[in-house]
Structures are given as C-alpha cells and as structure tokens.
PDB file of N, CA and C in Angstrom:
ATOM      1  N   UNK A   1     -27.223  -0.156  36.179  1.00  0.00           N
ATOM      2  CA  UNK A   1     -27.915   0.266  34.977  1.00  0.00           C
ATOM      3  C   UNK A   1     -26.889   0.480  33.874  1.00  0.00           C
ATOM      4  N   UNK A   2     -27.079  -0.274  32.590  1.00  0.00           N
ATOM      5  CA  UNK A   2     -26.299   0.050  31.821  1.00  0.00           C
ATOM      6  C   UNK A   2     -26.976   1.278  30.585  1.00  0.00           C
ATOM      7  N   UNK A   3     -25.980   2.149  30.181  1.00  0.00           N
ATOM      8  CA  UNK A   3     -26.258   2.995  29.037  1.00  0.00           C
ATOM      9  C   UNK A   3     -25.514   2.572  28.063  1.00  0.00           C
ATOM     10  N   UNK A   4     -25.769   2.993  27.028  1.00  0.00           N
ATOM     11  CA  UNK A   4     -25.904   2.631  25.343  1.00  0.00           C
ATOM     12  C   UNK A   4     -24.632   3.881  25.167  1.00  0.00           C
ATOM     13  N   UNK A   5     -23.437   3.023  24.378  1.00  0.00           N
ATOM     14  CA  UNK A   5     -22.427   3.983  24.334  1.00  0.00           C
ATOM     15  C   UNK A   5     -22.906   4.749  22.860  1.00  0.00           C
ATOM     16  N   UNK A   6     -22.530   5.810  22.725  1.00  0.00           N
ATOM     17  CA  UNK A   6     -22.721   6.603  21.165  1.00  0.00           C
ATOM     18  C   UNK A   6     -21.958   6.083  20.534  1.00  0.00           C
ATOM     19  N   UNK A   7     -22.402   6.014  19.237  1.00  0.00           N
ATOM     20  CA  UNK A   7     -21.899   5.264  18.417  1.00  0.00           C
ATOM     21  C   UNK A   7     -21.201   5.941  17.421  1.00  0.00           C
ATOM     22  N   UNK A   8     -20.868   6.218  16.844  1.00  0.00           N
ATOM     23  CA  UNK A   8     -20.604   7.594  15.182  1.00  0.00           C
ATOM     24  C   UNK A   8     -20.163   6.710  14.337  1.00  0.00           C
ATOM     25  N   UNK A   9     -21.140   6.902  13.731  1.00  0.00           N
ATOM     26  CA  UNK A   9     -21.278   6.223  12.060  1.00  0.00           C
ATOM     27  C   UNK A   9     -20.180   7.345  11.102  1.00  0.00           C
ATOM     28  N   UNK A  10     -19.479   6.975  10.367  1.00  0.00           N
ATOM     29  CA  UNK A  10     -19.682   7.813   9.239  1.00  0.00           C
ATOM     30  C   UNK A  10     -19.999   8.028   8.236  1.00  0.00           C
ATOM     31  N   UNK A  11     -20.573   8.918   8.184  1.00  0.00           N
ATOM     32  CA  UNK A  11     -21.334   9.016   6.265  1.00  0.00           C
ATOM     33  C   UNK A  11     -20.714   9.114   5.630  1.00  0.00           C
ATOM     34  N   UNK A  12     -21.331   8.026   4.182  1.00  0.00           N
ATOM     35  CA  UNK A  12     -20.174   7.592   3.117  1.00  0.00           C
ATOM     36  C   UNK A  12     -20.911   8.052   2.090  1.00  0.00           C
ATOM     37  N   UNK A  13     -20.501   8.857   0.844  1.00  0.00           N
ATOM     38  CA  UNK A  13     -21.850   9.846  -0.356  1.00  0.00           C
ATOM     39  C   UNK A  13     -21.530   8.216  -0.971  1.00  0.00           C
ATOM     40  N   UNK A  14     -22.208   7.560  -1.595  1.00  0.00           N
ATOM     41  CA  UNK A  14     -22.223   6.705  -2.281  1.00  0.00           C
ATOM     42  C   UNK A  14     -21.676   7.569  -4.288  1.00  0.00           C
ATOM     43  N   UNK A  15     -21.506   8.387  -3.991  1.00  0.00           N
ATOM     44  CA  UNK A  15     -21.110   8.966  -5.577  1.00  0.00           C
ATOM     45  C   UNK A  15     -19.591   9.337  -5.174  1.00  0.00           C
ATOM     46  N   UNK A  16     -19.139   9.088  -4.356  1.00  0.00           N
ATOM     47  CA  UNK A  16     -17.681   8.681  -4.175  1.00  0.00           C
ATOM     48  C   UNK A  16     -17.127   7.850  -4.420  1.00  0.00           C
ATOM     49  N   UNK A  17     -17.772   6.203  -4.230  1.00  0.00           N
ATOM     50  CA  UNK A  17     -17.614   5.575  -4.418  1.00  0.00           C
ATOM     51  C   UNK A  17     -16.799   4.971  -5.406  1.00  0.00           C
ATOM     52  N   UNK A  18     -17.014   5.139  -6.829  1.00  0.00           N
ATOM     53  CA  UNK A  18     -16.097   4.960  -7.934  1.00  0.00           C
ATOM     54  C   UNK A  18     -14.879   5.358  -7.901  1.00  0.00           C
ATOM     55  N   UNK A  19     -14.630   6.784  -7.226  1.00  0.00           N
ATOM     56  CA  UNK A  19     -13.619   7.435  -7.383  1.00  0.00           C
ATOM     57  C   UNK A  19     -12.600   6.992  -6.510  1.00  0.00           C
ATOM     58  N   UNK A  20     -13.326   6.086  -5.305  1.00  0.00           N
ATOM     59  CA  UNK A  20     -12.708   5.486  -4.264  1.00  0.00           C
ATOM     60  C   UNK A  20     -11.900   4.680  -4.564  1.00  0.00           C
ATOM     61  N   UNK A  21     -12.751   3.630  -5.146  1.00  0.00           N
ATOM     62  CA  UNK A  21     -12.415   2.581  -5.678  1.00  0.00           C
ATOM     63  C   UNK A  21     -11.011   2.468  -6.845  1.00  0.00           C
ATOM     64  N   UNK A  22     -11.389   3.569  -7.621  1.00  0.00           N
ATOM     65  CA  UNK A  22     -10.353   4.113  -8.871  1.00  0.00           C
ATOM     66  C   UNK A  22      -8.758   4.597  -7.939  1.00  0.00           C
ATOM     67  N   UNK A  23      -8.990   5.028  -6.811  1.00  0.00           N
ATOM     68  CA  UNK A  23      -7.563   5.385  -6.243  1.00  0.00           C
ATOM     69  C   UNK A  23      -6.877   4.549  -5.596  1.00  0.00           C
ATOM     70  N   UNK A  24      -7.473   3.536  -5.237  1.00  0.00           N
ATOM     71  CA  UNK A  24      -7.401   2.149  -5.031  1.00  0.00           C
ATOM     72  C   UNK A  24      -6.294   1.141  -5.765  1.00  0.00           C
ATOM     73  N   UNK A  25      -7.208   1.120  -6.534  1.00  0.00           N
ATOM     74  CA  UNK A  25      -6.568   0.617  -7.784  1.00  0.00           C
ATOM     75  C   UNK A  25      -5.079   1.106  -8.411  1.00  0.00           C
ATOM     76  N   UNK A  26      -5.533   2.180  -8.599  1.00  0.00           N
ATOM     77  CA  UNK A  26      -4.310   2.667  -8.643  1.00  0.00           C
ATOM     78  C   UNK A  26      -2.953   3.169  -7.725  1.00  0.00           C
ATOM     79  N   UNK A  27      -3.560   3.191  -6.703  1.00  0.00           N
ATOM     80  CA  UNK A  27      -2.011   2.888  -5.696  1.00  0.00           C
ATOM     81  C   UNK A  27      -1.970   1.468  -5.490  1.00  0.00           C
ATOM     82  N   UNK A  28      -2.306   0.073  -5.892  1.00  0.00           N
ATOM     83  CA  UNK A  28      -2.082  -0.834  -6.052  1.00  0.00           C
ATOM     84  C   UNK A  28      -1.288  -0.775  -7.216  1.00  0.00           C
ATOM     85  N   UNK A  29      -1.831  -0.966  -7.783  1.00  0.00           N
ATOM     86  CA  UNK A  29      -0.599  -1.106  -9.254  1.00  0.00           C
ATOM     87  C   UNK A  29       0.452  -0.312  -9.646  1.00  0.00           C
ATOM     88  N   UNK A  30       0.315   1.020  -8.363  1.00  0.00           N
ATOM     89  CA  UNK A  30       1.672   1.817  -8.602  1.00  0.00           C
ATOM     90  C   UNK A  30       3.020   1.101  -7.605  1.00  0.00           C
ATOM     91  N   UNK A  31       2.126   0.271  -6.430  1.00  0.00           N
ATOM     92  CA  UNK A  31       3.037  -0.177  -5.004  1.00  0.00           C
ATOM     93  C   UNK A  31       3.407  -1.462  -6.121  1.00  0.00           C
ATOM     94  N   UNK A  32       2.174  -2.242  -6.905  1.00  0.00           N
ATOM     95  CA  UNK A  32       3.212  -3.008  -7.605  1.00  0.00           C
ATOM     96  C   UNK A  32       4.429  -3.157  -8.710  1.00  0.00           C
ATOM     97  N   UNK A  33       4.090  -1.974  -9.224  1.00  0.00           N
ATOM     98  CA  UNK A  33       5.152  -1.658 -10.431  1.00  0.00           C
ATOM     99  C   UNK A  33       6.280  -0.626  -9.467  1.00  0.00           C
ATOM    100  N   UNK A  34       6.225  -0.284  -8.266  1.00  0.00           N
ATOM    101  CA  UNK A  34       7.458  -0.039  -7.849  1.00  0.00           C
ATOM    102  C   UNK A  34       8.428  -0.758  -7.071  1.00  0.00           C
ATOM    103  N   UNK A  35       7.081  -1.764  -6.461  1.00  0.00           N
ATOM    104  CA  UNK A  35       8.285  -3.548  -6.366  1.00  0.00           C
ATOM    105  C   UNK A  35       8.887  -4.052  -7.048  1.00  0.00           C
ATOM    106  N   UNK A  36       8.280  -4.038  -8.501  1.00  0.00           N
ATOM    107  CA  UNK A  36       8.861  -5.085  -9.424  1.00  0.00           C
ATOM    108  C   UNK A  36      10.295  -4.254  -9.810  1.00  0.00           C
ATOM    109  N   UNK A  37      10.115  -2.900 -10.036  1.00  0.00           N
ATOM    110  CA  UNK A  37      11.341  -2.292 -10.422  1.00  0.00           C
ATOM    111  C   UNK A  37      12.374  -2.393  -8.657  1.00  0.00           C
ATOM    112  N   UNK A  38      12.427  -2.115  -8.028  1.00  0.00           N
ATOM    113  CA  UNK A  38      13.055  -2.502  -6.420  1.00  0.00           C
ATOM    114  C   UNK A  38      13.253  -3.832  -6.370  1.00  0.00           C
ATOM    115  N   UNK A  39      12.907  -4.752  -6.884  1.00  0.00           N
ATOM    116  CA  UNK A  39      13.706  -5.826  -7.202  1.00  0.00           C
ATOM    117  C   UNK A  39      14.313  -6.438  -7.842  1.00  0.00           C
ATOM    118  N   UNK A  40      14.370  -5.370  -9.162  1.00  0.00           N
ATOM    119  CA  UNK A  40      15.352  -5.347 -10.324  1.00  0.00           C
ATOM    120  C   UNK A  40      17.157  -4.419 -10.054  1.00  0.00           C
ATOM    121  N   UNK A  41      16.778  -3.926  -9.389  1.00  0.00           N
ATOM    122  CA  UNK A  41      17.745  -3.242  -8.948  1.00  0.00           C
ATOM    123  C   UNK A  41      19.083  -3.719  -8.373  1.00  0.00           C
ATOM    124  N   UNK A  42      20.271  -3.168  -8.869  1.00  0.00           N
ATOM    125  CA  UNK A  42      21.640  -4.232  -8.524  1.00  0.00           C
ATOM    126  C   UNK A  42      21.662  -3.385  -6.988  1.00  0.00           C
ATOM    127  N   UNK A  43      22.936  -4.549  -6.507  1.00  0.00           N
ATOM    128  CA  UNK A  43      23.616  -4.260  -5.104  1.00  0.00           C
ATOM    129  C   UNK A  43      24.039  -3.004  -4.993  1.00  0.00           C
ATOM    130  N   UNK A  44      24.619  -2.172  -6.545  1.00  0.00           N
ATOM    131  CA  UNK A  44      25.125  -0.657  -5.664  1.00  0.00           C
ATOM    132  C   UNK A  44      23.927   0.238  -5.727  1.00  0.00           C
ATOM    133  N   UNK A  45      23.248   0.275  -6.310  1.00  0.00           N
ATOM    134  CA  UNK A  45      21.970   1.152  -6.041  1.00  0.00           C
ATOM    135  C   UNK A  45      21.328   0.874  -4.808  1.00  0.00           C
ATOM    136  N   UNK A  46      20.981  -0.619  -4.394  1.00  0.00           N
ATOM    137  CA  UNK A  46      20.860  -0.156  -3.090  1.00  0.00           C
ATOM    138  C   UNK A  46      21.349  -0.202  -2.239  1.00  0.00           C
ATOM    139  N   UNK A  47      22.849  -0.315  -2.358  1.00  0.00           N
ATOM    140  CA  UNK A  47      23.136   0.380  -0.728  1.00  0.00           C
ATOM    141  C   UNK A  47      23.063   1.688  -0.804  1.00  0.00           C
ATOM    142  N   UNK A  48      23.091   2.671  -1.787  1.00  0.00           N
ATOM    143  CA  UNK A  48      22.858   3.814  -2.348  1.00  0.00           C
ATOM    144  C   UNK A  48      21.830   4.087  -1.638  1.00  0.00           C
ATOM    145  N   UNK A  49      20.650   3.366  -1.490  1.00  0.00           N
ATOM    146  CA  UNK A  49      19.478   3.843  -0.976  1.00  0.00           C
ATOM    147  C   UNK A  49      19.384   3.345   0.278  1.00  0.00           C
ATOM    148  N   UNK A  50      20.745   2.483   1.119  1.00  0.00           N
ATOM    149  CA  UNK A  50      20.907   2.176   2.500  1.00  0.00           C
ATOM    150  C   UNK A  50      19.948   0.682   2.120  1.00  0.00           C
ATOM    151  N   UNK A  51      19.876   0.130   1.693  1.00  0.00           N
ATOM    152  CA  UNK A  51      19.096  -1.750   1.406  1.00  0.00           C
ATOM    153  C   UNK A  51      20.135  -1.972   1.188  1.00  0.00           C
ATOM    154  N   UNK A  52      19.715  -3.752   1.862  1.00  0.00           N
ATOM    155  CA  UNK A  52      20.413  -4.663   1.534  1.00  0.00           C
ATOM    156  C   UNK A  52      19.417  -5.838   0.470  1.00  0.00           C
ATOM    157  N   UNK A  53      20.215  -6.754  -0.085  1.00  0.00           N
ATOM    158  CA  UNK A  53      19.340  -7.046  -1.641  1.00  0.00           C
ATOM    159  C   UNK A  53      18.634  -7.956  -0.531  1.00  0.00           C
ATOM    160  N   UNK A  54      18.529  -8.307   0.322  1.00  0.00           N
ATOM    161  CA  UNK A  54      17.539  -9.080   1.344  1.00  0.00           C
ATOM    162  C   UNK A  54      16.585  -8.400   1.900  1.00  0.00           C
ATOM    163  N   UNK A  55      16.215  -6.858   2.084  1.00  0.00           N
ATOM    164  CA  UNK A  55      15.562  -5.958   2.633  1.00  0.00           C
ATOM    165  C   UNK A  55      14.727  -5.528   1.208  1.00  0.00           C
ATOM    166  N   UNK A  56      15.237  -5.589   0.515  1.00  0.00           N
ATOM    167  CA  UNK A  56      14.541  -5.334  -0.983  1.00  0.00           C
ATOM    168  C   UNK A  56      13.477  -6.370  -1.526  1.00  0.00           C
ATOM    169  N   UNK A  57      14.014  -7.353  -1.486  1.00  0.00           N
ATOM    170  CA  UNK A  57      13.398  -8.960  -1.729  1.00  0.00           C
ATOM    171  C   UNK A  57      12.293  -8.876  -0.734  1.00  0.00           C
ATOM    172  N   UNK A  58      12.628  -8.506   0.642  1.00  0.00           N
ATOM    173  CA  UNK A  58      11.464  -8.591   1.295  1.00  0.00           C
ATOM    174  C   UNK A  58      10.106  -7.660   1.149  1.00  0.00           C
ATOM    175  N   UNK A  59      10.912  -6.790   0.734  1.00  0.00           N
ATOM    176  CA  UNK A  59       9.394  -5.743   0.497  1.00  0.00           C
ATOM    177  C   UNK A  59       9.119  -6.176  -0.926  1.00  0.00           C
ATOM    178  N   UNK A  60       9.880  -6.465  -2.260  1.00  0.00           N
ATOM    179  CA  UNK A  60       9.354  -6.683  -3.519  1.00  0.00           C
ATOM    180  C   UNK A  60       8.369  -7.970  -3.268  1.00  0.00           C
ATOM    181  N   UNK A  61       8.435  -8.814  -2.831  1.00  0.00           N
ATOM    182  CA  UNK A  61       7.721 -10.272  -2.239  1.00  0.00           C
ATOM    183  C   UNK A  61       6.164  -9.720  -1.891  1.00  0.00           C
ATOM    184  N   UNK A  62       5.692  -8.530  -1.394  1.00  0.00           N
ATOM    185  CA  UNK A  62       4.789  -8.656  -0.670  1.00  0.00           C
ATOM    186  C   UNK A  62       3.459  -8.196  -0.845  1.00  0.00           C
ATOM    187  N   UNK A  63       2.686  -8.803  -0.918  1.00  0.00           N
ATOM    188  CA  UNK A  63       1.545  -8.779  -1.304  1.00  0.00           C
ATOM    189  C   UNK A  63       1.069  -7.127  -2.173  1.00  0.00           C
ATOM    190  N   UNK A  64       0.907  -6.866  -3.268  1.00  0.00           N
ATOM    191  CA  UNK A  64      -0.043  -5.460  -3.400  1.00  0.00           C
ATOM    192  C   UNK A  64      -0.567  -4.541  -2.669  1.00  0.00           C
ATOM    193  N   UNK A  65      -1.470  -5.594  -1.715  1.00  0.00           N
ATOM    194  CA  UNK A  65      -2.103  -4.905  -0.931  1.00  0.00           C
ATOM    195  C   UNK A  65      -1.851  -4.461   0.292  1.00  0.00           C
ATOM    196  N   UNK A  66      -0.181  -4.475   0.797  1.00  0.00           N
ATOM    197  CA  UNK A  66       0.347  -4.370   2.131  1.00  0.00           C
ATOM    198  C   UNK A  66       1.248  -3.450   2.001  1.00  0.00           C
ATOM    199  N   UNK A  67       0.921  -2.469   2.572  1.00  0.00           N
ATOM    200  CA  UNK A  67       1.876  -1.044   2.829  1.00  0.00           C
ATOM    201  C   UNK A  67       3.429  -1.662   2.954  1.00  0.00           C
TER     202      UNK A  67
END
C-alpha cells in the first residue's frame, strides 16, 4: 500500500511580490557593477586582496545572475 507523502507548499503574499522582484534587481546590478570595477583593477590591488588577475577575470566574466 502506498501513502501520499506531505507535501509543504509555501505561502507566497502576492503583495511581496514587487518588492521581491525590486531586490532582485538590485543585487543584480550591484554583483554587476562590482565585476566591472574587479576587473578594472591592477595586479597590486589584487594580490592585496590574495587574486590573481586570472581569478578576477574569472569571476568578472560571469554571468549577473551567478553568485
């Protein structure tokens, strides 16, 4: 006999929504304007910050939307 596992939904207020969306947005365009500056950055700053200009490049490269 099989039983029906519980499920848990979670409730989402739909008047959140905007605000969701708005923080969104904006840690996107903050992760991108702190790539673009991290890949402006010379060789002694970052070893300063322990990067190499190849470890930098790799994270400035990468998509917006990827941690």
């Amino acid at each position: 006999m099989l039983r029906a596992l519980p499920i848990m939904i979670r409730q989402f207020d739909l008047k959140q929504l905007p605000a969701a969306i708005a923080d969104t947005l904006l840690s996107w365009q903050a992760r991108a304007n702190e790539r673009h500056v991290l890949s402006q950055l010379d060789d002694r700053l970052l070893h300063d910050m322990g990067l190499t200009r190849q470890q930098a490049l790799n994270e400035a490269y990468k998509p917006f939307w990827r941690i």
